[in-house]
C-alpha atoms as a PDB file:
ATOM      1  CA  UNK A   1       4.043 -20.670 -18.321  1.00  0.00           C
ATOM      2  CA  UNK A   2       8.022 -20.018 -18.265  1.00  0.00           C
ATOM      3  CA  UNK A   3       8.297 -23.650 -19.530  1.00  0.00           C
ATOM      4  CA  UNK A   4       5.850 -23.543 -22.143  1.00  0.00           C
ATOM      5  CA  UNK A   5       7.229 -20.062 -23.313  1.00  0.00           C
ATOM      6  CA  UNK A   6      10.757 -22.091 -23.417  1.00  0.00           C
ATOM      7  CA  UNK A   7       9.612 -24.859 -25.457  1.00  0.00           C
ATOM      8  CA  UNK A   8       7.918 -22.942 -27.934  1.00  0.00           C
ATOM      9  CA  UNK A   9      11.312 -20.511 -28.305  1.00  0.00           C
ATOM     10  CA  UNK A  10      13.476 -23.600 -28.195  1.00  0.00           C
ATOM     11  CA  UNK A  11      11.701 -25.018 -30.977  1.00  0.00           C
ATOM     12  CA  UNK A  12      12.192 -22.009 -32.796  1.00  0.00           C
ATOM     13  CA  UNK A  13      16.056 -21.805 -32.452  1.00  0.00           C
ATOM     14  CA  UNK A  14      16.556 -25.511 -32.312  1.00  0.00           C
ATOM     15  CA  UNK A  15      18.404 -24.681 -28.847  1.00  0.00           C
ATOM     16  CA  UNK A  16      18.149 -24.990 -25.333  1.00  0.00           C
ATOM     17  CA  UNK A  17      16.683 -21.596 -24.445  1.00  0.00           C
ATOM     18  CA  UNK A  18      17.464 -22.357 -20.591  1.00  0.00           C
ATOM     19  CA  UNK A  19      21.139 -21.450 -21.185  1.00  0.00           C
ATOM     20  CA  UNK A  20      20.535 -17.918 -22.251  1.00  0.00           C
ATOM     21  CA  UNK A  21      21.351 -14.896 -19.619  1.00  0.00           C
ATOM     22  CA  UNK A  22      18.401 -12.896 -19.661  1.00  0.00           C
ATOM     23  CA  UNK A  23      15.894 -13.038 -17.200  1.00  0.00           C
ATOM     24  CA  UNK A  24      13.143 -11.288 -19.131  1.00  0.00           C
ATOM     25  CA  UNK A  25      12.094 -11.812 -22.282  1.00  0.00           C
ATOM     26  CA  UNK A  26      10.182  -8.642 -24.534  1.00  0.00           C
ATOM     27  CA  UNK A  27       7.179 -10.282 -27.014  1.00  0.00           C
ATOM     28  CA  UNK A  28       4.668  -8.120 -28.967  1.00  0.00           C
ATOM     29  CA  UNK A  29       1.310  -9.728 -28.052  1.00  0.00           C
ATOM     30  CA  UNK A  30      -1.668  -8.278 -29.894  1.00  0.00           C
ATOM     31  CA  UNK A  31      -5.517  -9.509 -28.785  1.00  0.00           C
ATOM     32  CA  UNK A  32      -8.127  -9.499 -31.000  1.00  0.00           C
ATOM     33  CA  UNK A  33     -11.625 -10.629 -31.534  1.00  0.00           C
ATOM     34  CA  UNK A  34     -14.408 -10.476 -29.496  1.00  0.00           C
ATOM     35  CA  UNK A  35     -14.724 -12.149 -26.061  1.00  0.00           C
ATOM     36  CA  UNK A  36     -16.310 -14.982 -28.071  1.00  0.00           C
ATOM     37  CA  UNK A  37     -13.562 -15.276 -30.373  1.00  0.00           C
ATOM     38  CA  UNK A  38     -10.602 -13.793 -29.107  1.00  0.00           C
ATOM     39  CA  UNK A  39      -7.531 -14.292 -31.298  1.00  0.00           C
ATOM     40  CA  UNK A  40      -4.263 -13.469 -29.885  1.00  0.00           C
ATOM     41  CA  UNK A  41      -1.248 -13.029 -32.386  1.00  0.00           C
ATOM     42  CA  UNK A  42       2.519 -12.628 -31.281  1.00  0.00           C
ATOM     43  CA  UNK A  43       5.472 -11.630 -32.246  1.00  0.00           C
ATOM     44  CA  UNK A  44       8.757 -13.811 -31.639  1.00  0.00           C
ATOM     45  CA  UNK A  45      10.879 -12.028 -34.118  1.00  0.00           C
ATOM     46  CA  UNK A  46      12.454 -10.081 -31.221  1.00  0.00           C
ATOM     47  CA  UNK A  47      12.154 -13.280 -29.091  1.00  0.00           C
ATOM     48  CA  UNK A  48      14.457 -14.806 -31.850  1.00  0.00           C
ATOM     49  CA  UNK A  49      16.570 -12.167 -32.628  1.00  0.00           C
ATOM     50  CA  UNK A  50      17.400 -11.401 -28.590  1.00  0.00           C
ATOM     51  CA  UNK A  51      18.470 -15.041 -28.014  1.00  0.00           C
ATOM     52  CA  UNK A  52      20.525 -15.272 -31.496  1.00  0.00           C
ATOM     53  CA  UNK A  53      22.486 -12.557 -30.144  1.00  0.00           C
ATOM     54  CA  UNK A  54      22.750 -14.164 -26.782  1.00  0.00           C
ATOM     55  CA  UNK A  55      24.015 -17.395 -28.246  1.00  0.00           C
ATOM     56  CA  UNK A  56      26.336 -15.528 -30.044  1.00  0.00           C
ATOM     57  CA  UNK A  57      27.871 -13.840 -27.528  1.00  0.00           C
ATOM     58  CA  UNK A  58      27.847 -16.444 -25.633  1.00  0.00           C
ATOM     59  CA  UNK A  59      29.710 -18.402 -28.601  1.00  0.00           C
ATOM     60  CA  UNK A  60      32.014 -15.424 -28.797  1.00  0.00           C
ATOM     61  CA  UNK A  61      33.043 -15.319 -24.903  1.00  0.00           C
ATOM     62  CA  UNK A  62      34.322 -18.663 -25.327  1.00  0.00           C
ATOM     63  CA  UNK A  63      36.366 -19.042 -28.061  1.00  0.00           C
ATOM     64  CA  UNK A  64      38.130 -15.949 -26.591  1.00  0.00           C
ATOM     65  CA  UNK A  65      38.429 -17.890 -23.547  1.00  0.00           C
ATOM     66  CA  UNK A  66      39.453 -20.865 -25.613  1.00  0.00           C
ATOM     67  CA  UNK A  67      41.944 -18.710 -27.524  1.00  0.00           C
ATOM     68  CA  UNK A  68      43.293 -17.029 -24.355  1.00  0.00           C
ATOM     69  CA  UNK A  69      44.144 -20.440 -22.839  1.00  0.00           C
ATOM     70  CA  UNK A  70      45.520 -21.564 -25.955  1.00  0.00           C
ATOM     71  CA  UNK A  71      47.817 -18.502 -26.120  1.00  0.00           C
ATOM     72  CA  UNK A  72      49.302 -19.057 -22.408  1.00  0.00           C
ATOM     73  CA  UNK A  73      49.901 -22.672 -22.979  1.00  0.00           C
ATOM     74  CA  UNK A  74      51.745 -21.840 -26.579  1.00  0.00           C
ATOM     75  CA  UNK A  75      53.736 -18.779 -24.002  1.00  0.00           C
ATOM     76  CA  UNK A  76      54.380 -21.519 -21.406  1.00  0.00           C
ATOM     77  CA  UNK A  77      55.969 -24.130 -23.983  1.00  0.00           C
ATOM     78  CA  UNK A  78      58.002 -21.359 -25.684  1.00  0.00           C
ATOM     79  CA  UNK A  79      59.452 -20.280 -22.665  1.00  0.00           C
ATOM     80  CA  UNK A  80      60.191 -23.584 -21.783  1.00  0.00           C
ATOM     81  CA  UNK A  81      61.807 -24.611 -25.233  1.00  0.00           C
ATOM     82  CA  UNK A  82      63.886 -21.382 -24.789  1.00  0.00           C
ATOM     83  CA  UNK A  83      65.006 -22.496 -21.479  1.00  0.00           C
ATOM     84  CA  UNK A  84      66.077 -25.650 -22.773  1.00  0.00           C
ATOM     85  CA  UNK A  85      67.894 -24.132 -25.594  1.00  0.00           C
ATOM     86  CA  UNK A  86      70.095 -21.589 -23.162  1.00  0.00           C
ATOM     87  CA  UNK A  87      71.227 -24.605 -20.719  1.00  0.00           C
ATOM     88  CA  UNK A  88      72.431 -26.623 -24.238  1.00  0.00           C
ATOM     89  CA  UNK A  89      73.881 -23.255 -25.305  1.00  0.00           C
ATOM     90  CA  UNK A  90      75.933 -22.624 -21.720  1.00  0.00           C
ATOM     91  CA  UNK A  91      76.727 -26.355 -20.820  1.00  0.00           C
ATOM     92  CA  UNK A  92      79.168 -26.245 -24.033  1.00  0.00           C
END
């Protein structure tokens, strides 16, 4: 059932749904009919709207991480152009 309920979600976001965090996932399911002709109707709305904001978060964690690691390695080569500057500076 979990890998039905993934398909049909995935093919709704046009996204893997196996990378999102949450381990349960809330759907509106309303039955109707008889028990000759039951009709069941759902609502993926939330479905869709919990896993946008998932994959945004998601999106936003790492280009924070992304930006973080850009930031020390711009730190690191400053300090290091610095360095290089002071030895010209004292070797005169």
């Amino acid at each position: 059932m979990k890998q039905k309920a993934n398909s049909a979600v995935a093919r709704l976001l046009d996204r893997d749904v196996n990378s999102l965090t949450d381990e349960t996932v809330v759907i509106d399911v309303s039955v109707l009919g008889n028990l000759a002709e039951p009709a069941i109707k759902t609502s993926l709305a939330e479905v869709v709207k919990g896993a946008t904001q998932q994959v945004t978060e998601a999106a936003k964690q790492e280009a924070e991480k992304q930006l973080q690691d850009e930031l020390a390695k711009k730190k690191k080569e400053a300090a290091e152009q610095a360095k290089e500057k002071l030895k010209g500076l004292f070797k005169r």
